[in-house]
PDB file of N, CA and C in Angstrom:
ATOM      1  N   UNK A   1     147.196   1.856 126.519  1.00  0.00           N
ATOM      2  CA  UNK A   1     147.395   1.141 125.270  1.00  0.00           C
ATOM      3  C   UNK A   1     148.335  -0.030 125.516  1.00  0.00           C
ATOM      4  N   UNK A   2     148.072  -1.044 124.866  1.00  0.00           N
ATOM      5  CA  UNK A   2     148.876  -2.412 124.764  1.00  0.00           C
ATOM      6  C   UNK A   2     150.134  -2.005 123.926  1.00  0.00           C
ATOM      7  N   UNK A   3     151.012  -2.530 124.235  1.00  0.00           N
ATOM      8  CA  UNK A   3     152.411  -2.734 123.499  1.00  0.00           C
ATOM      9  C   UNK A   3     151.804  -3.196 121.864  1.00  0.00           C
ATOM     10  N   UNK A   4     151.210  -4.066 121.964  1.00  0.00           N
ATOM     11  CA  UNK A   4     150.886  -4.237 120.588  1.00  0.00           C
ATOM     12  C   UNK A   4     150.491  -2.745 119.865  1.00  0.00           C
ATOM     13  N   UNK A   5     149.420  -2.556 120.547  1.00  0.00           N
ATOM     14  CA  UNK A   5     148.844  -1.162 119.834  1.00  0.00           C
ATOM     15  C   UNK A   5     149.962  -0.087 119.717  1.00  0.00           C
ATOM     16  N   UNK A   6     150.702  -0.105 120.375  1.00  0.00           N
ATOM     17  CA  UNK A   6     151.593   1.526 120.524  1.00  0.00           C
ATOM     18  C   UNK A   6     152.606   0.688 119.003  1.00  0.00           C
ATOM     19  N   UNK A   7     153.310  -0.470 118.976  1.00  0.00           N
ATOM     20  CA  UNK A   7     153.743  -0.946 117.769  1.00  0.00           C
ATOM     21  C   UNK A   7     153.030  -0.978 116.477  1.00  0.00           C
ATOM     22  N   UNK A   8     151.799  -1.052 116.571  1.00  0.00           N
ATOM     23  CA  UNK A   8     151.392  -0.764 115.090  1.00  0.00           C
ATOM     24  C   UNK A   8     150.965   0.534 114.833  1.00  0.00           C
ATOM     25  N   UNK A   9     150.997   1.519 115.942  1.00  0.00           N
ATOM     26  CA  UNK A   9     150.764   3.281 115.974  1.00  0.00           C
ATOM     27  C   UNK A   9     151.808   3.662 114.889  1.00  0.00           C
ATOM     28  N   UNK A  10     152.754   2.893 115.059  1.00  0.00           N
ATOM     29  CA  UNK A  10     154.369   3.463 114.221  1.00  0.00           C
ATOM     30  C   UNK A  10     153.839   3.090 112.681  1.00  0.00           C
ATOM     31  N   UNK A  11     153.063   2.311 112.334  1.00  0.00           N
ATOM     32  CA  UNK A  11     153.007   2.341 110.840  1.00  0.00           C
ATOM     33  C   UNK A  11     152.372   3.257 110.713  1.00  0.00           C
ATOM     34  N   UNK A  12     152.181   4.059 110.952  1.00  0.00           N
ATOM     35  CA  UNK A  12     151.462   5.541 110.611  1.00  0.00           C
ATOM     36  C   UNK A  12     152.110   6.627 110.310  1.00  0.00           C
ATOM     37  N   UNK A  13     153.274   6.186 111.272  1.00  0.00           N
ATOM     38  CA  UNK A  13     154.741   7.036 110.613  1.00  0.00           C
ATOM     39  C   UNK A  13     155.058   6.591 109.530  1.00  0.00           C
ATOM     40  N   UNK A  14     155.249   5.336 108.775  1.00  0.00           N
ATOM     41  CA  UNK A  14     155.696   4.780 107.378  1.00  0.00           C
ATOM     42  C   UNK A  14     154.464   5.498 106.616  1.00  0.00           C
ATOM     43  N   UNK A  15     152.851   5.250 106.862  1.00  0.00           N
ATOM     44  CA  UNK A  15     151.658   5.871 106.143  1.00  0.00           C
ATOM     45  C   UNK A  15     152.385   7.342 106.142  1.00  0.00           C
ATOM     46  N   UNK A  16     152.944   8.400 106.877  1.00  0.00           N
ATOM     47  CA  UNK A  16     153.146   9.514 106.443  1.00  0.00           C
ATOM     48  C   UNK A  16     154.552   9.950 105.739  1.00  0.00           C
ATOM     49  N   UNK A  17     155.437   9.003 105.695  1.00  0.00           N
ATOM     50  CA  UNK A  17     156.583   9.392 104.922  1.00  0.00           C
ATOM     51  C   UNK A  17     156.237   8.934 103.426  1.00  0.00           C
ATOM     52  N   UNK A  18     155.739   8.088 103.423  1.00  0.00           N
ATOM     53  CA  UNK A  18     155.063   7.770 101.735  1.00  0.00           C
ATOM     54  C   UNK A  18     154.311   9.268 101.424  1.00  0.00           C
ATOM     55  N   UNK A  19     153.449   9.473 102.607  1.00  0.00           N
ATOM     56  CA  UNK A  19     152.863  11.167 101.599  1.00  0.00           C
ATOM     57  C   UNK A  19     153.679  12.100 101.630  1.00  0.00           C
ATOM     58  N   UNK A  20     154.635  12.160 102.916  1.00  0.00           N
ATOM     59  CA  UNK A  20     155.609  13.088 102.402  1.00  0.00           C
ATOM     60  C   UNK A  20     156.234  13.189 101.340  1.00  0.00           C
ATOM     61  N   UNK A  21     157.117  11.695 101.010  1.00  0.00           N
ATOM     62  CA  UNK A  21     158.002  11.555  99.815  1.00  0.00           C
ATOM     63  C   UNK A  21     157.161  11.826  98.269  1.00  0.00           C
ATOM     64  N   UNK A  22     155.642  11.349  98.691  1.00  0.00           N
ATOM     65  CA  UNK A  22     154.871  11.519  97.671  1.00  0.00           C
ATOM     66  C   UNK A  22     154.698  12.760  96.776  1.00  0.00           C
ATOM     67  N   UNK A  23     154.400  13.709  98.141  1.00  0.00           N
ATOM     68  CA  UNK A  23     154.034  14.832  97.734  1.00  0.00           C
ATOM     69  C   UNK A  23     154.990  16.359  97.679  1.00  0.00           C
ATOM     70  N   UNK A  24     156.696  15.785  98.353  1.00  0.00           N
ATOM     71  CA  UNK A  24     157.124  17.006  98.410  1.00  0.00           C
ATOM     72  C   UNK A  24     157.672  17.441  97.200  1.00  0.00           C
ATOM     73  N   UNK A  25     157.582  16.657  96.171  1.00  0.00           N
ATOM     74  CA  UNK A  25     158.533  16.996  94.857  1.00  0.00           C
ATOM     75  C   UNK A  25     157.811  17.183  94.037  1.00  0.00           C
ATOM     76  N   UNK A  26     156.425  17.213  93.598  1.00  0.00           N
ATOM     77  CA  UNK A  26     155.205  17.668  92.634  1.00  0.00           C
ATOM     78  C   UNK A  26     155.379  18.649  93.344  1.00  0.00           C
ATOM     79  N   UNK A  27     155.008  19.236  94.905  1.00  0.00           N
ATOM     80  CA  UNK A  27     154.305  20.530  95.076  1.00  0.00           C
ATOM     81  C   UNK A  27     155.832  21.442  95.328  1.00  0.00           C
ATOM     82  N   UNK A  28     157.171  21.161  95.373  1.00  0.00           N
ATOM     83  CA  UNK A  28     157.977  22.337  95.290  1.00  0.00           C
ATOM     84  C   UNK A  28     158.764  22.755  93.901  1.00  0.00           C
ATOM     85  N   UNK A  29     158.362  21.370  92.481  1.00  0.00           N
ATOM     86  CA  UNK A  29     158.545  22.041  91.732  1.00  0.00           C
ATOM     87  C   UNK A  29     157.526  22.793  90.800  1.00  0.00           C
ATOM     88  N   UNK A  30     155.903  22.207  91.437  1.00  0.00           N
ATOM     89  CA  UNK A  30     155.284  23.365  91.056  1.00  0.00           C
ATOM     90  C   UNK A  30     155.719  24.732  91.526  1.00  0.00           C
ATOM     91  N   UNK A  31     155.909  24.478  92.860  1.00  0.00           N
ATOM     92  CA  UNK A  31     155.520  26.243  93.537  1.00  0.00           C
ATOM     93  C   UNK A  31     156.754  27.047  92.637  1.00  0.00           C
ATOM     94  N   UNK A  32     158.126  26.134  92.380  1.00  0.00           N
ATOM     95  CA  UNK A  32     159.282  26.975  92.088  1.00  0.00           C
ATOM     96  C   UNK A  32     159.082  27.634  90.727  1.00  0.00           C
ATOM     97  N   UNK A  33     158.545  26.211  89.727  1.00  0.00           N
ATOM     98  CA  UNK A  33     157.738  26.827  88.453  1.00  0.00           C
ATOM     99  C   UNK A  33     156.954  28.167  88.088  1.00  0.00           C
ATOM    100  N   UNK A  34     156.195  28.487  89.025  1.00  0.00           N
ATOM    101  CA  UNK A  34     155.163  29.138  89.024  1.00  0.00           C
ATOM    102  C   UNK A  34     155.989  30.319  89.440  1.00  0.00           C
ATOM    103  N   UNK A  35     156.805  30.342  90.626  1.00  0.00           N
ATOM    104  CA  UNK A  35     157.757  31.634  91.055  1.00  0.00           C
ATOM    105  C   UNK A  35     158.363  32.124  89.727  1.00  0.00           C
ATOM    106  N   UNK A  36     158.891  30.788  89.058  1.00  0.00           N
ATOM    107  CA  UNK A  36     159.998  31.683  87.835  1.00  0.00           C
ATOM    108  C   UNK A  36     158.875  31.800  86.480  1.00  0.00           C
ATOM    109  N   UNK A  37     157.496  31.567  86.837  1.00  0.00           N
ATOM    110  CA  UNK A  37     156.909  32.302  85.054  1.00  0.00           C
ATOM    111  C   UNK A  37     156.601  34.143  86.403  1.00  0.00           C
ATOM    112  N   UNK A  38     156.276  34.092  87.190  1.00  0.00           N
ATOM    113  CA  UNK A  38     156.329  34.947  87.679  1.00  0.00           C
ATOM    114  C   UNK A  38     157.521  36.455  87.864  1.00  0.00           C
ATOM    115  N   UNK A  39     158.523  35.581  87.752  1.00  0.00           N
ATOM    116  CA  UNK A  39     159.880  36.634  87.643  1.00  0.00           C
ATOM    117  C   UNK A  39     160.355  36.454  86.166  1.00  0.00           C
ATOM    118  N   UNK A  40     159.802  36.343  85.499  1.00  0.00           N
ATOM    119  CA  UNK A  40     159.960  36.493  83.988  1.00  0.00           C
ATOM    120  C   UNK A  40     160.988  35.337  83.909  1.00  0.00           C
ATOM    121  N   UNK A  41     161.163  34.138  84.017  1.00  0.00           N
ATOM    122  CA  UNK A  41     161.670  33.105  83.481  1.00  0.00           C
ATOM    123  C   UNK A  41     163.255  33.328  84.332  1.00  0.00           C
ATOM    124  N   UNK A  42     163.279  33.878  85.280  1.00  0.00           N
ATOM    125  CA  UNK A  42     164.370  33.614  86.342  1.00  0.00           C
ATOM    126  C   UNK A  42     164.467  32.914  88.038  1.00  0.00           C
ATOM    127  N   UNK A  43     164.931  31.870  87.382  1.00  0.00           N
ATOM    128  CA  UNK A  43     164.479  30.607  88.330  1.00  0.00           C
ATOM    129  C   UNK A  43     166.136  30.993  89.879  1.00  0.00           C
ATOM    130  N   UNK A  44     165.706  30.865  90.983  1.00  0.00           N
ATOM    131  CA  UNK A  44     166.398  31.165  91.877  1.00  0.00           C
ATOM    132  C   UNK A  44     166.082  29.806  92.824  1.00  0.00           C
ATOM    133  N   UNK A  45     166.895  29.266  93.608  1.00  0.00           N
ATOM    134  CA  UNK A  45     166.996  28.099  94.726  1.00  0.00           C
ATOM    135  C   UNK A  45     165.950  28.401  95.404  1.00  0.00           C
ATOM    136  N   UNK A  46     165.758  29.889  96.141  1.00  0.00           N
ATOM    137  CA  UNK A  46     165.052  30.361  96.993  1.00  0.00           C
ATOM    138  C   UNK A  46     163.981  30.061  96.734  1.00  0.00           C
ATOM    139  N   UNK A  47     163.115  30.269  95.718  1.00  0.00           N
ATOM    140  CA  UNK A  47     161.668  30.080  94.837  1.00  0.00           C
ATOM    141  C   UNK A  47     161.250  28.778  95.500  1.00  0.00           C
ATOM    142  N   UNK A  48     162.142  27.479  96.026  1.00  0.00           N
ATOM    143  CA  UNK A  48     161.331  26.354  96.614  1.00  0.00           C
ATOM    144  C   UNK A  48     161.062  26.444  98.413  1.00  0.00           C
ATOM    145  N   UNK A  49     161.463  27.442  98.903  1.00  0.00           N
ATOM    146  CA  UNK A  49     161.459  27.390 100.536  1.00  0.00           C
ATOM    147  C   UNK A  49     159.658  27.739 100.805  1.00  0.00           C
ATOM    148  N   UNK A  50     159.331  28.532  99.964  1.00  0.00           N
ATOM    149  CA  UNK A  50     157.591  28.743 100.191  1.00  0.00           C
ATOM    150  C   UNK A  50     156.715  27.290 100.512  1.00  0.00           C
ATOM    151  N   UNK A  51     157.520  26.211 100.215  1.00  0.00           N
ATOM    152  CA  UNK A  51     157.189  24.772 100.288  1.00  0.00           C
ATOM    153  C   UNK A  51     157.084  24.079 101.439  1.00  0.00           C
ATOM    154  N   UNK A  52     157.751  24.714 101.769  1.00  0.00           N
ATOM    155  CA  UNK A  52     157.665  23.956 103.240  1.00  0.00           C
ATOM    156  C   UNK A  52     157.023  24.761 104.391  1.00  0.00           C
ATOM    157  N   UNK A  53     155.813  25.767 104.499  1.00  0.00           N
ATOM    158  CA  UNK A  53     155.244  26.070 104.975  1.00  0.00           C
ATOM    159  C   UNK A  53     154.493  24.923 105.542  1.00  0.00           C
ATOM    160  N   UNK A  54     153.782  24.513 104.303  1.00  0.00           N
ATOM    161  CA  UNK A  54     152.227  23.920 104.622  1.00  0.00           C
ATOM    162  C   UNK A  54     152.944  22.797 105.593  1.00  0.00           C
ATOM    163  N   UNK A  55     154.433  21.987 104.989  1.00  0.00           N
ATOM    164  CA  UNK A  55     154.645  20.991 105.920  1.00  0.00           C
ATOM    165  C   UNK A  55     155.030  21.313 107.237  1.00  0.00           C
ATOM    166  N   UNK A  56     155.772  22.639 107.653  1.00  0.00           N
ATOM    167  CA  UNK A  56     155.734  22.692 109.386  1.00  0.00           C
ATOM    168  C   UNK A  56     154.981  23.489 109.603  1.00  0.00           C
ATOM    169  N   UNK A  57     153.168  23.205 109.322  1.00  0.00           N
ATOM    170  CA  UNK A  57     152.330  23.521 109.626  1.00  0.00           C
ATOM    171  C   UNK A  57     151.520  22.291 109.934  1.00  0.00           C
ATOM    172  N   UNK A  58     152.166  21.484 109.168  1.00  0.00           N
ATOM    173  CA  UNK A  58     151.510  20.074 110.001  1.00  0.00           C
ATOM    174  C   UNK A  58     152.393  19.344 110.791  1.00  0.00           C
ATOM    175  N   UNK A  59     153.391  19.584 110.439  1.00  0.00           N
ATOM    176  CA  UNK A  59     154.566  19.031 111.619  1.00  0.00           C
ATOM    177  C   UNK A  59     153.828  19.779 113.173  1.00  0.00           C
ATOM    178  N   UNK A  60     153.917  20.853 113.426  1.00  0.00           N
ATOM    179  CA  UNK A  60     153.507  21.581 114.107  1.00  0.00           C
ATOM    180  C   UNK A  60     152.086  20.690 115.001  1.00  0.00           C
ATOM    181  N   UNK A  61     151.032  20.445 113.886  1.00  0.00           N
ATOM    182  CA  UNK A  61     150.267  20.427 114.142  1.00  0.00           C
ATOM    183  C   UNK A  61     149.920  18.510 114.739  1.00  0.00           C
ATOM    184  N   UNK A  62     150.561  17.940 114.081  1.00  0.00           N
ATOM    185  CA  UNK A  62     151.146  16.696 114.393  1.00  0.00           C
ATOM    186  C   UNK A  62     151.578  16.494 115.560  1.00  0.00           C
ATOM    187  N   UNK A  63     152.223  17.143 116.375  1.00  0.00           N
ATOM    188  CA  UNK A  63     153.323  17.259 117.494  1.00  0.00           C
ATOM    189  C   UNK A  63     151.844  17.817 118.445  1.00  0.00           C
ATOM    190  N   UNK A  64     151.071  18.627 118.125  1.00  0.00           N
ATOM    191  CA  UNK A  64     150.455  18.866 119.295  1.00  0.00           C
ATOM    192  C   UNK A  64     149.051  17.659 119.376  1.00  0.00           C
ATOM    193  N   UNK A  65     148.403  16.992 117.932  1.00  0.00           N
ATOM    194  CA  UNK A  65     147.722  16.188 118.086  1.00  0.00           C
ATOM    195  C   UNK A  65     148.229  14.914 119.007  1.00  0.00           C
ATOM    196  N   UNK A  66     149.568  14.629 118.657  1.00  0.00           N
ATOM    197  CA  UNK A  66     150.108  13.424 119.691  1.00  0.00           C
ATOM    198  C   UNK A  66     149.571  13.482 121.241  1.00  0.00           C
ATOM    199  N   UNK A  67     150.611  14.973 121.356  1.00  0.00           N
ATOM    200  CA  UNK A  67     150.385  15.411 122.790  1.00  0.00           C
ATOM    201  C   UNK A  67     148.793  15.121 123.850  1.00  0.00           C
ATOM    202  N   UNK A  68     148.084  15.538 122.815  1.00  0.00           N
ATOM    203  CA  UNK A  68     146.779  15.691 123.554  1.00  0.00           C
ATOM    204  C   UNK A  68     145.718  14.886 123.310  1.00  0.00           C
ATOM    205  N   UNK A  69     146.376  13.410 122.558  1.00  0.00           N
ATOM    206  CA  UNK A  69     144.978  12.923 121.698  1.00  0.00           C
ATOM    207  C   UNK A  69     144.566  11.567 122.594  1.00  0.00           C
ATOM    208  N   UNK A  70     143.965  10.846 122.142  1.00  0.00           N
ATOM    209  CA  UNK A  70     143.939   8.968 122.495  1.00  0.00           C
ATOM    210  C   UNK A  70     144.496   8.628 121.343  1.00  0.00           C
ATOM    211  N   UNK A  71     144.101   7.075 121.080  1.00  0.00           N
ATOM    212  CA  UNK A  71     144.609   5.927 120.463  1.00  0.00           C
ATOM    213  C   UNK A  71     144.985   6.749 118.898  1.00  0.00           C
ATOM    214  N   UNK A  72     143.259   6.912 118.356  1.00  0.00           N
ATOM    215  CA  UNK A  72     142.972   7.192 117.095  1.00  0.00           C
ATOM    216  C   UNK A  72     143.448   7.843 116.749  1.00  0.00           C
ATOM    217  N   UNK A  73     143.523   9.276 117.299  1.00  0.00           N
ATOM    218  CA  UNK A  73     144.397  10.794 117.390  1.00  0.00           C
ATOM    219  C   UNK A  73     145.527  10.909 117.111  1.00  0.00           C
ATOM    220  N   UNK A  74     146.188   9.909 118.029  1.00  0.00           N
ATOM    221  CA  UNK A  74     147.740   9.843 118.104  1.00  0.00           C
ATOM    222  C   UNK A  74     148.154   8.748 116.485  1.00  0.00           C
ATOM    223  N   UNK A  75     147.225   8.054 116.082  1.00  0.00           N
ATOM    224  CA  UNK A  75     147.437   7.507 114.552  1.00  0.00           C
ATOM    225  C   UNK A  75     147.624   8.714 113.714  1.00  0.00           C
ATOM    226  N   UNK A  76     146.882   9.577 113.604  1.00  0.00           N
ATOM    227  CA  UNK A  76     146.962  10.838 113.083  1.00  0.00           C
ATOM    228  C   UNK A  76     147.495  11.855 112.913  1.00  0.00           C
ATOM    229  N   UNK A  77     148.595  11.855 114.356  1.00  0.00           N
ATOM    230  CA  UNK A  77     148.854  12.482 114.717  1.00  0.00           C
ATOM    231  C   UNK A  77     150.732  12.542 114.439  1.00  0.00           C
ATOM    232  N   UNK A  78     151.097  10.905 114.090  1.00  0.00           N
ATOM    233  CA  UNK A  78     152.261  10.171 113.791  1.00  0.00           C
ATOM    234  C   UNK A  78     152.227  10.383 112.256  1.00  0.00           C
ATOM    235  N   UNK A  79     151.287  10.121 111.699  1.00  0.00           N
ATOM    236  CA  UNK A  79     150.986  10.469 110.481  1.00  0.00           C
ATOM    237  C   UNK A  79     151.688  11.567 109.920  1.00  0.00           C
ATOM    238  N   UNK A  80     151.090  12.843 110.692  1.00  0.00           N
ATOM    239  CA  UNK A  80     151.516  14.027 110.398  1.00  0.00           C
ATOM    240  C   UNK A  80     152.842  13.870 110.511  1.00  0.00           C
ATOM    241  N   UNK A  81     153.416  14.019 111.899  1.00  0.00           N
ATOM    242  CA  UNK A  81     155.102  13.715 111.939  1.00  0.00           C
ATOM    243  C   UNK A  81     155.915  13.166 110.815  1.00  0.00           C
ATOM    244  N   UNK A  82     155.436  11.731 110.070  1.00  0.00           N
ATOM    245  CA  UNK A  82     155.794  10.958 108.993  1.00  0.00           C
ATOM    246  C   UNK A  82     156.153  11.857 108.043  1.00  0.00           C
ATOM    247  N   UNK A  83     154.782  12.771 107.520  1.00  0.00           N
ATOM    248  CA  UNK A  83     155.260  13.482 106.630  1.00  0.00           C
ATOM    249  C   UNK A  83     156.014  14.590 106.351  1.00  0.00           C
ATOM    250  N   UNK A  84     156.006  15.410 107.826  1.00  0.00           N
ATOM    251  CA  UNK A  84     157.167  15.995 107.614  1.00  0.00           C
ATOM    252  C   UNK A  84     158.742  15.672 107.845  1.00  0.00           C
ATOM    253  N   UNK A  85     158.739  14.239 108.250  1.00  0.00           N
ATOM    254  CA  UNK A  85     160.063  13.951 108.083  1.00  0.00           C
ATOM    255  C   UNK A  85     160.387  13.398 106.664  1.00  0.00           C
ATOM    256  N   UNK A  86     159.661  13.240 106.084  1.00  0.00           N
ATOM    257  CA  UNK A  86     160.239  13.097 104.649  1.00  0.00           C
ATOM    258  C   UNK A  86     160.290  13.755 103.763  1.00  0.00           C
ATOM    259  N   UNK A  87     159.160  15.109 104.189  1.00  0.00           N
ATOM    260  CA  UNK A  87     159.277  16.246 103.152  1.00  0.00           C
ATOM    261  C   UNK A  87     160.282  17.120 103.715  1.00  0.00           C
ATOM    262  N   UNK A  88     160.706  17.630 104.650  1.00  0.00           N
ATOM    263  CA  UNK A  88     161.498  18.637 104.987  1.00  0.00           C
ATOM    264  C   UNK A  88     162.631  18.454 104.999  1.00  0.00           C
ATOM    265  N   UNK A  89     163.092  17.128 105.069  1.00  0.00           N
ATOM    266  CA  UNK A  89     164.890  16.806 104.241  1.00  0.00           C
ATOM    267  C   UNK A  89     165.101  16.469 102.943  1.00  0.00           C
ATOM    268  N   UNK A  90     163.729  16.272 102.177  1.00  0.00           N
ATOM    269  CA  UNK A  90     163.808  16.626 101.036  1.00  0.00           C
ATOM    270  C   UNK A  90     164.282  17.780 100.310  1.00  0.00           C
ATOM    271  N   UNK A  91     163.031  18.415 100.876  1.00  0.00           N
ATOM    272  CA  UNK A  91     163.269  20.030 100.093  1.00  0.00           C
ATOM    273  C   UNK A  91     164.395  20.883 100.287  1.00  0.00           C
ATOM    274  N   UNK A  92     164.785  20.642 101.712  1.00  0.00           N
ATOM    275  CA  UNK A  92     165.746  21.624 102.005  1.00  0.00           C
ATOM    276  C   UNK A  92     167.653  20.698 101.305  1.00  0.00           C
ATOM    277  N   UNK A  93     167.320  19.416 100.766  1.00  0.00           N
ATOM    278  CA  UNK A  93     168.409  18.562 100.160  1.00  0.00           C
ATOM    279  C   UNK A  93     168.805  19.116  99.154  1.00  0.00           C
ATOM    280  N   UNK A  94     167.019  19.748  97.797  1.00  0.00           N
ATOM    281  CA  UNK A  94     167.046  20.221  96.553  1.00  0.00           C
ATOM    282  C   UNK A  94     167.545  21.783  96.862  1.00  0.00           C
ATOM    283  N   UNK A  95     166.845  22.095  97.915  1.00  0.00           N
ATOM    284  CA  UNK A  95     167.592  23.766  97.883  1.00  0.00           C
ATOM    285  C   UNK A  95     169.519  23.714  97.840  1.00  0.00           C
ATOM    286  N   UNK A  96     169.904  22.736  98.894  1.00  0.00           N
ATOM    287  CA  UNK A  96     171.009  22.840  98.831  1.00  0.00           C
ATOM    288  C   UNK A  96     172.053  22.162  97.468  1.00  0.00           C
ATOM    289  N   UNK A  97     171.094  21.090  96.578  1.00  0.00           N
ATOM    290  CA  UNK A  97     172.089  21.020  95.671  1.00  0.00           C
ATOM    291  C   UNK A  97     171.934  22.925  94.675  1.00  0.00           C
ATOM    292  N   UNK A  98     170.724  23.117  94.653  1.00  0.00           N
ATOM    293  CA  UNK A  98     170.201  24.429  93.911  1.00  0.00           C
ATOM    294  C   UNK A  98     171.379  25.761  93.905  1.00  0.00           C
ATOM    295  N   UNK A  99     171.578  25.241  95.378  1.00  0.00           N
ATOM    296  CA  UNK A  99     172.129  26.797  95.774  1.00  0.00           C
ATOM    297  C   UNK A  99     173.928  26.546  95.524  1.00  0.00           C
ATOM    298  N   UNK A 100     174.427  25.079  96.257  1.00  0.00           N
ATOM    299  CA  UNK A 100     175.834  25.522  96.417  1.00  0.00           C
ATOM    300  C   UNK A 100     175.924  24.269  95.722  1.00  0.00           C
ATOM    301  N   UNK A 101     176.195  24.354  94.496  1.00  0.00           N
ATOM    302  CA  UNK A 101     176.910  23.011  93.795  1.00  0.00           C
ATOM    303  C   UNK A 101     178.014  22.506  93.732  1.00  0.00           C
ATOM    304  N   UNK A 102     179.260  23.565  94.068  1.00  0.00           N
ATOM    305  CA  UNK A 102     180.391  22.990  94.052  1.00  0.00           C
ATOM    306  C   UNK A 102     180.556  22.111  95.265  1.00  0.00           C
ATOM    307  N   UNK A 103     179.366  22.130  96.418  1.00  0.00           N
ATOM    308  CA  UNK A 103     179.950  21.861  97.616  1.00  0.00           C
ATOM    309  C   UNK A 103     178.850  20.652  98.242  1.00  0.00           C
ATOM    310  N   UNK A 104     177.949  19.729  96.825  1.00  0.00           N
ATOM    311  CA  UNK A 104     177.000  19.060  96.842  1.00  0.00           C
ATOM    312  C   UNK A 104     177.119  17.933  98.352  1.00  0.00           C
ATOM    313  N   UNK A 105     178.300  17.311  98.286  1.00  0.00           N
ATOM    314  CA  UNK A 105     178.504  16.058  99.068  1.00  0.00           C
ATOM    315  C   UNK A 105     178.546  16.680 100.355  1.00  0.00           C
ATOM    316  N   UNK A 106     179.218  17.560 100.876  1.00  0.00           N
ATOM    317  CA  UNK A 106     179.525  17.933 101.857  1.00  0.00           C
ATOM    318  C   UNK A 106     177.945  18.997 102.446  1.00  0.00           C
ATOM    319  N   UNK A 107     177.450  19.089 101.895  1.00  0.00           N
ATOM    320  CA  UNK A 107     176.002  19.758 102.235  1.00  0.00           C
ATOM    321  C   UNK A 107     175.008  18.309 102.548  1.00  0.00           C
ATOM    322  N   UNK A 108     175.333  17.514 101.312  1.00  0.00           N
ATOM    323  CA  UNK A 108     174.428  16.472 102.173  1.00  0.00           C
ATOM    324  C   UNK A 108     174.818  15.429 103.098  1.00  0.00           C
ATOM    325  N   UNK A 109     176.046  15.541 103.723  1.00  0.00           N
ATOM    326  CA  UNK A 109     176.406  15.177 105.069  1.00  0.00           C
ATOM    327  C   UNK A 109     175.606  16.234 106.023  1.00  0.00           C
ATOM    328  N   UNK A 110     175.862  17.577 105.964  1.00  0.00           N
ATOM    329  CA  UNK A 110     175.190  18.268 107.206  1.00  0.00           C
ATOM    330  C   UNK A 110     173.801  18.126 107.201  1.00  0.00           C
ATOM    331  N   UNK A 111     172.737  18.110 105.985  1.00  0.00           N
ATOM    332  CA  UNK A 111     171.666  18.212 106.118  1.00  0.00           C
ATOM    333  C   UNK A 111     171.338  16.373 106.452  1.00  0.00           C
ATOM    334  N   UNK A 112     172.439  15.153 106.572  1.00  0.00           N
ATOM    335  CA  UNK A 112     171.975  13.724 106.893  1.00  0.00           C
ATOM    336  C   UNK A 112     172.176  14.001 108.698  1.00  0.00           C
ATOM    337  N   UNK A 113     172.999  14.720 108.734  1.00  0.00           N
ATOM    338  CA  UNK A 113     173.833  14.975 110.477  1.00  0.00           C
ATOM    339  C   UNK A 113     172.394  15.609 110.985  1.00  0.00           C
ATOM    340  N   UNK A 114     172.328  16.690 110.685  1.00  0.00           N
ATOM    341  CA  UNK A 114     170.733  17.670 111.536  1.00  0.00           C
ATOM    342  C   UNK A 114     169.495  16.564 111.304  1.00  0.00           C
ATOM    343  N   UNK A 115     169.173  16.195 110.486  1.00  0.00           N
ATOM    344  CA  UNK A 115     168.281  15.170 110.464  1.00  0.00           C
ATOM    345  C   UNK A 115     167.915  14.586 111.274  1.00  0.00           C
ATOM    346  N   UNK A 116     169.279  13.396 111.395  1.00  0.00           N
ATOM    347  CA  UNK A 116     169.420  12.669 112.712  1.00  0.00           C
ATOM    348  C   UNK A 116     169.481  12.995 113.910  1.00  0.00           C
ATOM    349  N   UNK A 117     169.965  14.043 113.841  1.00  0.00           N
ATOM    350  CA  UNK A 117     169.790  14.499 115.064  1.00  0.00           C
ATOM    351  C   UNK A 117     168.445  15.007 115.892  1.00  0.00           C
TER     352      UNK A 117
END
């Protein structure tokens, strides 16, 4: 692949953080919704972690399309990656304001620190 090509491979990472960002906050406050008509109207932090299955199932699956693909593949494959980097510091951002509120700022330093990292 040309330098050109491997540089415009990366907008595929921007194409998948738009669906991440798109889609992680409709589908974890459905799923959490649906947990608390389920427990009789008792809503718990925990109720949103079922959410992030489907995404490190494509993270997962992302990481091995790269590995093994060509040009097209590996578009697809960045894609996937995209979106789970924008859904999985999402969700796990809302769990942590959910869970420990007195300690909001200082939770989202560690979850900006692991990120980056």
């Amino acid at each position: 692949m040309s330098s050109q090509s491997i540089g415009f491979a990366n907008f595929a990472l921007v194409a998948g953080v738009i669906i991440g960002l798109a889609t992680n906050g409709p589908l974890s406050d459905w799923v959490s919704m649906r947990a608390t008509k389920k427990k009789g109207g008792i809503r718990e932090p925990e109720m949103r972690l079922p959410t992030m299955i489907p995404y490190v199932i494509i993270a997962i699956l992302g990481n091995f399309i790269v590995v093994t693909g060509g040009y097209i593949i590996v578009i697809i494959g960045y894609t996937c990656i995209g979106i789970q980097v924008a859904a999985l510091p999402a969700i796990t951002s809302t769990y942590a304001v959910d869970s420990y509120k007195p300690v909001v700022g200082s939770s989202f330093v560690a979850v900006t620190v692991n990120k980056n990292l």
